[in-house]
N, C-alpha and C. Protein backbone atom coordinates (compact mmCIF):
# COMPACT_ATOMS: atom_id res chain seq x y z
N UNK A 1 -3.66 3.70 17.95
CA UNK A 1 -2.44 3.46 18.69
C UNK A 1 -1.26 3.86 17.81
N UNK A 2 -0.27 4.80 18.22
CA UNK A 2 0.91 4.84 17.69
C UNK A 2 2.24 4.98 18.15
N UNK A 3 2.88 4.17 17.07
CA UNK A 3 4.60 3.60 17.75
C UNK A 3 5.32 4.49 17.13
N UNK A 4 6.66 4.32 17.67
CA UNK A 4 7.80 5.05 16.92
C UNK A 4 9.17 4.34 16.89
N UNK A 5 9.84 4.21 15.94
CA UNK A 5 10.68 3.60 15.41
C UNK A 5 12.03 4.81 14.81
N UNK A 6 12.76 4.99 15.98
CA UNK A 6 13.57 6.19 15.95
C UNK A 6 14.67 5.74 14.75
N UNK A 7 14.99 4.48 14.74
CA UNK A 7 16.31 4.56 13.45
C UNK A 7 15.67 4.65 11.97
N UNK A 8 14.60 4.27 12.11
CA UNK A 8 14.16 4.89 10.40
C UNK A 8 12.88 5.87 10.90
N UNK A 9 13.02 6.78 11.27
CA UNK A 9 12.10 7.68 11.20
C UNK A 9 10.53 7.66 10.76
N UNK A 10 10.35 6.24 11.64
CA UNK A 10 9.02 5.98 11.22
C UNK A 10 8.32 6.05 12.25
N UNK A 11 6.76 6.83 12.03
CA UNK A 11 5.52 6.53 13.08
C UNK A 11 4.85 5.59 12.60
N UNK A 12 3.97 4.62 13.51
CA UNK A 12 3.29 3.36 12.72
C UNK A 12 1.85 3.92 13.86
N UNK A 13 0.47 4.29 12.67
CA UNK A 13 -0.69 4.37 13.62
C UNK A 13 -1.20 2.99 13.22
N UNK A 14 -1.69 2.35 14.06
CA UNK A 14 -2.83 1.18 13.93
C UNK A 14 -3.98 1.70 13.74
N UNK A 15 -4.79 0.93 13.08
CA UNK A 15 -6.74 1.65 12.91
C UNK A 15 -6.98 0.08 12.99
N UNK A 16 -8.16 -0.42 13.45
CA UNK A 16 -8.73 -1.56 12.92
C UNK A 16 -10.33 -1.48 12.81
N UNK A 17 -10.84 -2.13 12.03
CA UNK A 17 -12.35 -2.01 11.70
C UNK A 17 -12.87 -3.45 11.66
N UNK A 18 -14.38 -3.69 12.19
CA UNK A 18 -14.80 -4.88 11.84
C UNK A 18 -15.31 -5.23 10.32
N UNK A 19 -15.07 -6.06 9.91
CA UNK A 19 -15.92 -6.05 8.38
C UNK A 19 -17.81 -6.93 8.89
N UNK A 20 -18.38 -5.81 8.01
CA UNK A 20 -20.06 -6.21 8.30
C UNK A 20 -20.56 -7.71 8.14
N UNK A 21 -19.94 -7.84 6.69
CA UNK A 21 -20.17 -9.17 6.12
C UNK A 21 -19.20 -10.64 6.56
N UNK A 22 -18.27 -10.39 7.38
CA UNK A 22 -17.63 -11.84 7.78
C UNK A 22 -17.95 -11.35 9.29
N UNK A 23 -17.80 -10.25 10.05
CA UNK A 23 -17.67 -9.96 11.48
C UNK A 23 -16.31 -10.11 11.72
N UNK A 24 -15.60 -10.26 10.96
CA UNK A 24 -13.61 -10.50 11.50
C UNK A 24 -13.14 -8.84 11.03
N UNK A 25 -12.34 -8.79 12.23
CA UNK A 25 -11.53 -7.80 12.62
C UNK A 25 -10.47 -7.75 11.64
N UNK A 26 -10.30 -6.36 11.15
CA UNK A 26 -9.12 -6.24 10.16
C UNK A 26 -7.77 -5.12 11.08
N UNK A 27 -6.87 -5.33 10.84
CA UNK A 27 -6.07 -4.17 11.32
C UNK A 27 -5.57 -3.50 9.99
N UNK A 28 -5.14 -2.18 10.12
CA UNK A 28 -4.17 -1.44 9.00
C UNK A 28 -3.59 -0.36 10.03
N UNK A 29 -2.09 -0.84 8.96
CA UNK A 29 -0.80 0.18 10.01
C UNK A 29 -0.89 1.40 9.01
N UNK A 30 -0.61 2.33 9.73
CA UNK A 30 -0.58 3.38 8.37
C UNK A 30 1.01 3.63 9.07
N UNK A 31 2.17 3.50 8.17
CA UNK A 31 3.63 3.99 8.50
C UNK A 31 3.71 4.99 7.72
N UNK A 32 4.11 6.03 8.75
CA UNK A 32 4.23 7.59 8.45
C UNK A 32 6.31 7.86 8.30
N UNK A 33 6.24 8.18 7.19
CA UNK A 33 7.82 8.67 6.82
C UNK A 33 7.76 10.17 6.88
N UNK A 34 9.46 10.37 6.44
CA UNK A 34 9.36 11.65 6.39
C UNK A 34 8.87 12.15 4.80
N UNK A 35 8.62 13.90 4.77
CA UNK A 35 8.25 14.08 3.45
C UNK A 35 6.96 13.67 3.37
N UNK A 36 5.86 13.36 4.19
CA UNK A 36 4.62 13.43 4.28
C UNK A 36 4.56 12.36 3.53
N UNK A 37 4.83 11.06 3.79
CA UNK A 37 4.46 10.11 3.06
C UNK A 37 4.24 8.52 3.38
N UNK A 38 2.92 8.03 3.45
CA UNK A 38 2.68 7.11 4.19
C UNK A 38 2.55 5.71 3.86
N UNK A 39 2.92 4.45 4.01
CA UNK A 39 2.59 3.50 3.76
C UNK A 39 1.80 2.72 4.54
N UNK A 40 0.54 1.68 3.46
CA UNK A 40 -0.61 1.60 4.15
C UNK A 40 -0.25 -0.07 4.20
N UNK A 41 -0.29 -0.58 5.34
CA UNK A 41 -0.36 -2.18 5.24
C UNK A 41 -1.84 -2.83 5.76
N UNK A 42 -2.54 -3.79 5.57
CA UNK A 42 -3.68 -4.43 6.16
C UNK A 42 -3.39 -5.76 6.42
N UNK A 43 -4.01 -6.76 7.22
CA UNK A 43 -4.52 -7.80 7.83
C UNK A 43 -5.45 -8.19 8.54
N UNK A 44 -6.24 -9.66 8.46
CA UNK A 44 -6.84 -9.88 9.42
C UNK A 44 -6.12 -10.15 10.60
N UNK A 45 -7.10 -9.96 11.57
CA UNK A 45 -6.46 -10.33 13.14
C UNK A 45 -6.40 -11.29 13.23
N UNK A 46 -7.06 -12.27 13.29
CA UNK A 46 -7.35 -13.73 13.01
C UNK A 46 -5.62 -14.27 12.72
N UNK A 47 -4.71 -13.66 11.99
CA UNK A 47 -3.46 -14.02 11.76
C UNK A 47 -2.10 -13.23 11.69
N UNK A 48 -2.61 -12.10 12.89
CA UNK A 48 -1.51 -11.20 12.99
C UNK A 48 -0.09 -11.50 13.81
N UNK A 49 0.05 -12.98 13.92
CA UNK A 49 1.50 -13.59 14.46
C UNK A 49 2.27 -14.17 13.51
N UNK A 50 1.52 -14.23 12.22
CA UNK A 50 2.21 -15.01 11.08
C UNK A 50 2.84 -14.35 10.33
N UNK A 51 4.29 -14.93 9.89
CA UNK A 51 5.15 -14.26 9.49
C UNK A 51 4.44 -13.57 7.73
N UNK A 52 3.32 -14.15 7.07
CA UNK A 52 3.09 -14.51 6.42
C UNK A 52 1.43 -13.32 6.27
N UNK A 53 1.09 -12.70 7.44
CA UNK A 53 -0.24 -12.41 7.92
C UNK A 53 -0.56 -11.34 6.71
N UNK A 54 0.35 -10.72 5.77
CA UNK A 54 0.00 -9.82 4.82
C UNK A 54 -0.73 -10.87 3.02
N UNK A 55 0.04 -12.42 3.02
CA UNK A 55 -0.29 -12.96 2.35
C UNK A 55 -1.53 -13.56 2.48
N UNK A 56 -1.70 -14.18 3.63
CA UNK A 56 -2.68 -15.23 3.89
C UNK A 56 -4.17 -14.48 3.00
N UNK A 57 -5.16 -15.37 2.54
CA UNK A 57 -6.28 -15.40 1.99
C UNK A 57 -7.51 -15.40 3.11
N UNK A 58 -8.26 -14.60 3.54
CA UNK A 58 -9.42 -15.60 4.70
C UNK A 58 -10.26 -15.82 3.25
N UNK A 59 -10.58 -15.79 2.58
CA UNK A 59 -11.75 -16.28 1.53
C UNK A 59 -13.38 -16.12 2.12
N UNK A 60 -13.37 -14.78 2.58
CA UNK A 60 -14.33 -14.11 2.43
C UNK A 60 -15.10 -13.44 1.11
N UNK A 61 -14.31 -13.57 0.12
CA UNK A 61 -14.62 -12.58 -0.35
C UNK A 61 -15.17 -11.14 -0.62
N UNK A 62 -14.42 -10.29 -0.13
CA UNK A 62 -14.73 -9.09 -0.12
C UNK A 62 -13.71 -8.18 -0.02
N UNK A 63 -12.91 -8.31 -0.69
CA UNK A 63 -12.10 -7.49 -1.04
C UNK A 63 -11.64 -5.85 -1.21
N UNK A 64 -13.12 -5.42 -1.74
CA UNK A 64 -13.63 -4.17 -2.30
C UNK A 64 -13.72 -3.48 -1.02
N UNK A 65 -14.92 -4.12 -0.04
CA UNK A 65 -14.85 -3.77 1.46
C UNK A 65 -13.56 -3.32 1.88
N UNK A 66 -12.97 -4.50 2.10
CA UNK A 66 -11.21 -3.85 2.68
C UNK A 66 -10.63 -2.80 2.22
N UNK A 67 -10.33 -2.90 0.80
CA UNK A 67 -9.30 -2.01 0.11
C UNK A 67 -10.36 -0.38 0.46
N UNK A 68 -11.42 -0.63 0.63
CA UNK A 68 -12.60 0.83 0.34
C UNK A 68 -11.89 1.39 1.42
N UNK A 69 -11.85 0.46 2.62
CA UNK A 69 -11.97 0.99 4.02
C UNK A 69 -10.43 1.22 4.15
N UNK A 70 -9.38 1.14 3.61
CA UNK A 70 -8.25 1.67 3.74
C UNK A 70 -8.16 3.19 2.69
N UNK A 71 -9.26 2.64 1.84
CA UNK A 71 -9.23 3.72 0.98
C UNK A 71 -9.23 5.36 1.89
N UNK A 72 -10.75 5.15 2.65
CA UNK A 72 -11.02 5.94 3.47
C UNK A 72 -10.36 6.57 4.79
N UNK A 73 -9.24 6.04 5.20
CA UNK A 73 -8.11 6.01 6.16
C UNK A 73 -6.84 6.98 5.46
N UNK A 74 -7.09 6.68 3.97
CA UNK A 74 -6.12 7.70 3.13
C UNK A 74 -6.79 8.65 3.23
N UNK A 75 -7.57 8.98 3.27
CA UNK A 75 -8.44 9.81 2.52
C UNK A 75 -8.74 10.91 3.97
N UNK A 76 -8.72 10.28 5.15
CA UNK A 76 -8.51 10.92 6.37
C UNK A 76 -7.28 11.74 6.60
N UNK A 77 -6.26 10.96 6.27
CA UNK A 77 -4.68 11.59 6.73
C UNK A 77 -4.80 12.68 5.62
N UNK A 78 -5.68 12.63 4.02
CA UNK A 78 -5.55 13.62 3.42
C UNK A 78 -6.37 14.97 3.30
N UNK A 79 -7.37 14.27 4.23
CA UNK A 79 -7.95 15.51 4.80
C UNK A 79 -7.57 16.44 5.88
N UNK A 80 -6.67 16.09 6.57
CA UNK A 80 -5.83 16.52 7.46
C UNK A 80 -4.75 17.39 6.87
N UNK A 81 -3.76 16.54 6.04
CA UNK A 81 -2.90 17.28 5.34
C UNK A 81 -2.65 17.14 3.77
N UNK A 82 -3.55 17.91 3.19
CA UNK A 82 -3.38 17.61 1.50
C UNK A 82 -2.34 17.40 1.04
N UNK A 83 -1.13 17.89 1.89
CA UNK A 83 0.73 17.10 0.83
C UNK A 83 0.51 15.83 0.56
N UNK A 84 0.05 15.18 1.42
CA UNK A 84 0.95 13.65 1.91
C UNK A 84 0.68 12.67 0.36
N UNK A 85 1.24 11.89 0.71
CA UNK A 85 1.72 10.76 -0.30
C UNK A 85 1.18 9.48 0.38
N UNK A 86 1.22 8.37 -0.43
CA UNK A 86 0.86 7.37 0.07
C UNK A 86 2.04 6.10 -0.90
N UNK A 87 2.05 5.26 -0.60
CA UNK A 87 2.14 4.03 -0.91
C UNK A 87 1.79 2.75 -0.07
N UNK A 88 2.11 1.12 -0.76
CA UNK A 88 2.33 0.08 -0.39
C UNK A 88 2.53 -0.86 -1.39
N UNK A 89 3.22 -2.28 -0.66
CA UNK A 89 3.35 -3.28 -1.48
C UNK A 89 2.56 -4.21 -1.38
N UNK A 90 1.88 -4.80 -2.90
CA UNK A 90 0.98 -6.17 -2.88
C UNK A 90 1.82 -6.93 -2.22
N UNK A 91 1.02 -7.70 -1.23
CA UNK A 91 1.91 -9.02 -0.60
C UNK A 91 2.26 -10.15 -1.87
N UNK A 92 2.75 -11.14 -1.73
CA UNK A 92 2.64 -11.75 -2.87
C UNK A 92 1.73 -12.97 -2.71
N UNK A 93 1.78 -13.89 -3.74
CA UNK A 93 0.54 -14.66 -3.68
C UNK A 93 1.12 -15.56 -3.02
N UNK A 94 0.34 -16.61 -2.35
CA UNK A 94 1.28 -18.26 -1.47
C UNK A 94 0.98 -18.94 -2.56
N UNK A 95 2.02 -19.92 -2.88
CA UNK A 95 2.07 -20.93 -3.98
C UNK A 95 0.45 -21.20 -3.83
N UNK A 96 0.24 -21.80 -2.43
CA UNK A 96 -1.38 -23.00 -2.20
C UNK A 96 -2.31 -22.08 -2.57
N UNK A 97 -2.55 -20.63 -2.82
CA UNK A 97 -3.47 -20.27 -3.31
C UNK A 97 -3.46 -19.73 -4.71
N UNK A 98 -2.55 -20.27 -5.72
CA UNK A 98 -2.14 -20.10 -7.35
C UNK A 98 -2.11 -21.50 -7.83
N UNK A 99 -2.09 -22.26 -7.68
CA UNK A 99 -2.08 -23.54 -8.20
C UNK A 99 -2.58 -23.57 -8.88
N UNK A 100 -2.28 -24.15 -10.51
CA UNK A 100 -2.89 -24.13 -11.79
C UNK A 100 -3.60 -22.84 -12.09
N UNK A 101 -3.38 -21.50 -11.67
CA UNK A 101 -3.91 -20.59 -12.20
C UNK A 101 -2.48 -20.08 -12.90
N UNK A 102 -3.16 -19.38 -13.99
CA UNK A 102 -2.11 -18.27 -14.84
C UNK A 102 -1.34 -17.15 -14.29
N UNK A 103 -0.33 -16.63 -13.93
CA UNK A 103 0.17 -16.02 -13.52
C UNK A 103 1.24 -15.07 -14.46
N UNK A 104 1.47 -13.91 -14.18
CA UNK A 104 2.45 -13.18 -15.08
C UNK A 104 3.15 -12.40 -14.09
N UNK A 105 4.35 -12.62 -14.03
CA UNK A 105 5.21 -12.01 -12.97
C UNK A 105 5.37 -10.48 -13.23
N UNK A 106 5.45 -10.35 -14.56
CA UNK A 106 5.46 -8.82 -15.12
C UNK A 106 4.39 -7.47 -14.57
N UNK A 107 3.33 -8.59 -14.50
CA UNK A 107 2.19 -7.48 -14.00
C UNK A 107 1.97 -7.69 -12.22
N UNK A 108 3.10 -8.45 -11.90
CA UNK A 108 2.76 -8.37 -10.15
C UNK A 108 2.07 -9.55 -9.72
N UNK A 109 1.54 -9.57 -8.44
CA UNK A 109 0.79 -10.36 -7.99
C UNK A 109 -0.67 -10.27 -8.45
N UNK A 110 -1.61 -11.06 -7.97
CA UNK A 110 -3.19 -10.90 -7.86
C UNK A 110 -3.51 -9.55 -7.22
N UNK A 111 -3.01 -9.40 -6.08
CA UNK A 111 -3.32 -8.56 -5.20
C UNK A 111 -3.11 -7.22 -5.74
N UNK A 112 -1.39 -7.01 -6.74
CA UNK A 112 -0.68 -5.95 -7.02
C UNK A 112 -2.34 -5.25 -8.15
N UNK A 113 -2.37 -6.43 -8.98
CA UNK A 113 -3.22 -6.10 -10.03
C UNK A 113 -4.50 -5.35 -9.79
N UNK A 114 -4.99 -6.20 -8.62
CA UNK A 114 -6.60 -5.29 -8.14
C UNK A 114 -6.34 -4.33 -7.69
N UNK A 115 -5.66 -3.71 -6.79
CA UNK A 115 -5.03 -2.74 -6.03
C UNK A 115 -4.92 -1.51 -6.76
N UNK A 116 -4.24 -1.88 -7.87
CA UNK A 116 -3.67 -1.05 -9.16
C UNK A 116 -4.88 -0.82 -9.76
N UNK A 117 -5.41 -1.13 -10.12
CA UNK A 117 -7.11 -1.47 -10.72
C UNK A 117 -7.94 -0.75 -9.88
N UNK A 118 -8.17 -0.61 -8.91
CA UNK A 118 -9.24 0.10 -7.82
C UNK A 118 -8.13 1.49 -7.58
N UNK A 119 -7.02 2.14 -7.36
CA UNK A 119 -6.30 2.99 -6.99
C UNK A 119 -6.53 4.03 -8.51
N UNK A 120 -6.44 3.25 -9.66
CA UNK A 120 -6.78 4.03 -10.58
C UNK A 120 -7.77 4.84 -11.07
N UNK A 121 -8.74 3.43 -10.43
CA UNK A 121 -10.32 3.92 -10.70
C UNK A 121 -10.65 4.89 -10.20
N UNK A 122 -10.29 5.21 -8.88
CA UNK A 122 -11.19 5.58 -7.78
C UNK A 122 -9.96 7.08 -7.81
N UNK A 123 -9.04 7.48 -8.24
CA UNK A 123 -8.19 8.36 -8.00
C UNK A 123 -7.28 8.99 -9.56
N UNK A 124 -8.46 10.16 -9.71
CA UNK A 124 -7.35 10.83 -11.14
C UNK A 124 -6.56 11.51 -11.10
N UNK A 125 -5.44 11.82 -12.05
CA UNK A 125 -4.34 12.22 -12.18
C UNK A 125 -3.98 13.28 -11.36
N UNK A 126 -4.87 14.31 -11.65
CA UNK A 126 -5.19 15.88 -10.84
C UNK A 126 -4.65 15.50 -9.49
N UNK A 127 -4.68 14.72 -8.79
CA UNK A 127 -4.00 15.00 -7.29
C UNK A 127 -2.69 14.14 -6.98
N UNK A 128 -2.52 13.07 -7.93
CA UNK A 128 -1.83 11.68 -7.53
C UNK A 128 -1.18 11.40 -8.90
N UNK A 129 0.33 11.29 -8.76
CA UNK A 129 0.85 11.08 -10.20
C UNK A 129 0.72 9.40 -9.82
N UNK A 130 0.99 8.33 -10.35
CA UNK A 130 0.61 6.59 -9.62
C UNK A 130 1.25 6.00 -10.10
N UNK A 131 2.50 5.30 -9.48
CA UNK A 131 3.66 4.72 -9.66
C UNK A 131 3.86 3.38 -9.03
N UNK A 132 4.40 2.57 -10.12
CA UNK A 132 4.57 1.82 -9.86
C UNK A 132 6.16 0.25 -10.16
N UNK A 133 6.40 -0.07 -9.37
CA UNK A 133 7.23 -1.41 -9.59
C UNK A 133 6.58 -2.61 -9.54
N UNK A 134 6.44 -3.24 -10.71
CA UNK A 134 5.79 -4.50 -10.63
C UNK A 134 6.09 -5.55 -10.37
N UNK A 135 7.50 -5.91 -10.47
CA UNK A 135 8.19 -6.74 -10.09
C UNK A 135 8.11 -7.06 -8.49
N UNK A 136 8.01 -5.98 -7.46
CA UNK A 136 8.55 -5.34 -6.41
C UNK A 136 7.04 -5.67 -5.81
N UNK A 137 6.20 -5.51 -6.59
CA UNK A 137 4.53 -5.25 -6.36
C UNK A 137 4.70 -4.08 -5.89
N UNK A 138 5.21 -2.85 -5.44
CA UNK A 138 5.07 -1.73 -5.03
C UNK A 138 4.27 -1.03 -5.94
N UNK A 139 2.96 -0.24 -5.35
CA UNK A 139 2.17 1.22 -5.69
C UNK A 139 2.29 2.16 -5.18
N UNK A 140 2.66 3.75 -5.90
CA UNK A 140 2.93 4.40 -5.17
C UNK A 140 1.68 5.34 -5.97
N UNK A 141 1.26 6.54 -5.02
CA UNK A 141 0.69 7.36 -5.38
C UNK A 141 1.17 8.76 -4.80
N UNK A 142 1.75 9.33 -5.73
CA UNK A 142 2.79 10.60 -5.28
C UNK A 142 2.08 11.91 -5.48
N UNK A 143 1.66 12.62 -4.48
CA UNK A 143 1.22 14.11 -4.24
C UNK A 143 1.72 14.67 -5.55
N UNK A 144 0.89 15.51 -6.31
CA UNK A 144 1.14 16.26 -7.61
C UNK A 144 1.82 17.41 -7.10
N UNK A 145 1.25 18.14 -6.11
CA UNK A 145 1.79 19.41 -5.34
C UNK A 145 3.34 19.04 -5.06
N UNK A 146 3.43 18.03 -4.42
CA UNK A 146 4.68 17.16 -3.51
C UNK A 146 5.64 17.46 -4.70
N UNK A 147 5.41 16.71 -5.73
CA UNK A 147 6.01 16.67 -6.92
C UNK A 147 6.82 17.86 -7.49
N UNK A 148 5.41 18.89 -7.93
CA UNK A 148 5.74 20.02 -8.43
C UNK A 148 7.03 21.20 -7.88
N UNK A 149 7.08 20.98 -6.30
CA UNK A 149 7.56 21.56 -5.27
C UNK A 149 8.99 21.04 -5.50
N UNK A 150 9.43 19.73 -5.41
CA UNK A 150 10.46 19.19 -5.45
C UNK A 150 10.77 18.47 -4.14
N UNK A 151 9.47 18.89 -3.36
CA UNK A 151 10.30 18.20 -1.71
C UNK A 151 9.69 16.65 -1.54
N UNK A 152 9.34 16.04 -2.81
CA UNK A 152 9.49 14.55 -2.76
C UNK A 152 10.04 14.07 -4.36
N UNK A 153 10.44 13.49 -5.19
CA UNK A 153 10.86 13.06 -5.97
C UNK A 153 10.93 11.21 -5.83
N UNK A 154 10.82 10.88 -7.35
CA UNK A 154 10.62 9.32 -7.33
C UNK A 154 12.14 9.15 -7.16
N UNK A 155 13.04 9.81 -7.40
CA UNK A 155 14.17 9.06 -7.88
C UNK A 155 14.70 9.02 -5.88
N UNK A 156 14.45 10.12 -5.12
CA UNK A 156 14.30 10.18 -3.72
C UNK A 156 13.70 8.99 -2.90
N UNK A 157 12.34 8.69 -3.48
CA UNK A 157 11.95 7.44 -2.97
C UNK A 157 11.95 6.24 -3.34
N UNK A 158 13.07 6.17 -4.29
CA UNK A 158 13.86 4.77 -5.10
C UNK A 158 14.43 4.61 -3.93
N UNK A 159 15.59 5.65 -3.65
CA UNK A 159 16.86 5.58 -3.03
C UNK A 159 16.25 5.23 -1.55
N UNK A 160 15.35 5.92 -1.03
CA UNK A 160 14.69 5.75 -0.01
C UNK A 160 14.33 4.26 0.64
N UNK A 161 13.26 3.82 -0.31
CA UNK A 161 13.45 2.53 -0.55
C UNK A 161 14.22 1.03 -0.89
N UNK A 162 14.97 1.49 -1.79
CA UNK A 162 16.58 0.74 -1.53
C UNK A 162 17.33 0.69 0.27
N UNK A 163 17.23 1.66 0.42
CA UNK A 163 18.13 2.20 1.82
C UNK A 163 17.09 0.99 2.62
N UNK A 164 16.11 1.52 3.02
CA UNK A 164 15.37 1.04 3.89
C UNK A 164 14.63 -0.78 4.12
N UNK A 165 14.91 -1.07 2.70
CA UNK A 165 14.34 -2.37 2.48
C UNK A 165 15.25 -3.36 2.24
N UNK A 166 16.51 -2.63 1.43
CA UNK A 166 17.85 -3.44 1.35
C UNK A 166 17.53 -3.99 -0.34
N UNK A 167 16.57 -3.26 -1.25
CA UNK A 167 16.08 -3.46 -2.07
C UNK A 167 16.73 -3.30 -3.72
N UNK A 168 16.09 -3.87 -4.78
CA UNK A 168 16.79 -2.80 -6.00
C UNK A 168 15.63 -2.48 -7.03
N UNK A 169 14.76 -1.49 -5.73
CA UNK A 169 13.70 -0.94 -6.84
C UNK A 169 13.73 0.00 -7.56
N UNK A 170 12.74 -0.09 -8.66
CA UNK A 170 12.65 0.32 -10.03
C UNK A 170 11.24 1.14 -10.53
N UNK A 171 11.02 2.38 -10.23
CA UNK A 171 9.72 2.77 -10.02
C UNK A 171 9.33 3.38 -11.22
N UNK A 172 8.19 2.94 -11.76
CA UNK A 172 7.74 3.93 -13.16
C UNK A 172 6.56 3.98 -13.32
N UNK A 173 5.86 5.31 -13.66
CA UNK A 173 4.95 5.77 -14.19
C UNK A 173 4.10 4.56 -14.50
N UNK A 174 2.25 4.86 -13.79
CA UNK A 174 1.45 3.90 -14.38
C UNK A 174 1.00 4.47 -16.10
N UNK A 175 0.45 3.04 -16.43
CA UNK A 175 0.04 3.52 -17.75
C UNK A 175 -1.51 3.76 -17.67
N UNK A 176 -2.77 4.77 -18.61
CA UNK A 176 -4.09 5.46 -17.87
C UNK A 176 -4.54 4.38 -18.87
């Protein structure tokens, strides 16, 4: 299914998949910008009225499942068109599910951290320069081609992002 959102020049496709191991329905928006560049959001259905539905936990555990299967949704739009770009932001954690655990604001959320952790693993330099604001939880993974060309730039999708979010992000180079 896809929407359009004429004042910010956004297309939003929906995909949703069942997961094998719980049987609950996941959705992911893929929001298409301009400059070939997409941001990927997920949720269960189970809590897609909550203001909150990007944080919430189901405690399935399976994580790997999800993130794989969005993996593969990138990996579609980039088989389609090798420019494109991707990003998204870790939701952040809900207090009720950090309680007495350690936390470091510097390195992001839980979520920012695995995300960052599996995006690295699974994706080398050669196609994807991988950027990030930690503060922000934002990951970005920026087309090398895109780059080289000039018709996307980080300092473009700072400003981009500021504009659009009302934000004051700060994007830099992951470390390998």
């Amino acid at each position: 299914m896809r929407s359009v959102d004429p004042s910010s020049l956004r297309i939003t496709d929906l995909w949703t998949f069942r997961s094998l191991k719980s049987n609950k329905r996941y959705i992911v928006e893929v929001e298409g910008f301009e400059n070939e560049f997409y941001g990927i959001k997920f949720y269960w259905k189970g809590v897609e009225k909550s203001k909150n539905r990007y944080s919430l936990l189901t405690n399935d555990y399976e994580p790997r499942t999800i993130v794989r299967t969005c993996i593969e949704i990138m990996l579609y739009y980039y088989g389609i068109n090798p420019l494109v770009s991707f990003g998204f932001v870790a939701a952040p954690d809900l207090e009720k599910d950090i309680k007495g655990k350690h936390r470091n604001p510097q390195k992001g959320s839980r979520r920012f951290i695995f995300y960052q952790r599996m995006m690295i693993t699974l994706f080398g330099p050669e196609t994807f320069s991988q950027l990030s604001d930690t503060e922000n939880r934002i990951y970005l993974m920026l087309n090398n081609r895109q780059l080289s060309t000039g018709s996307i730039s980080i300092r473009q999708l700072e400003n981009r992002l500021n504009q659009l979010y009302e934000g004051d992000f700060s994007i830099s180079a992951e470390a390998r």
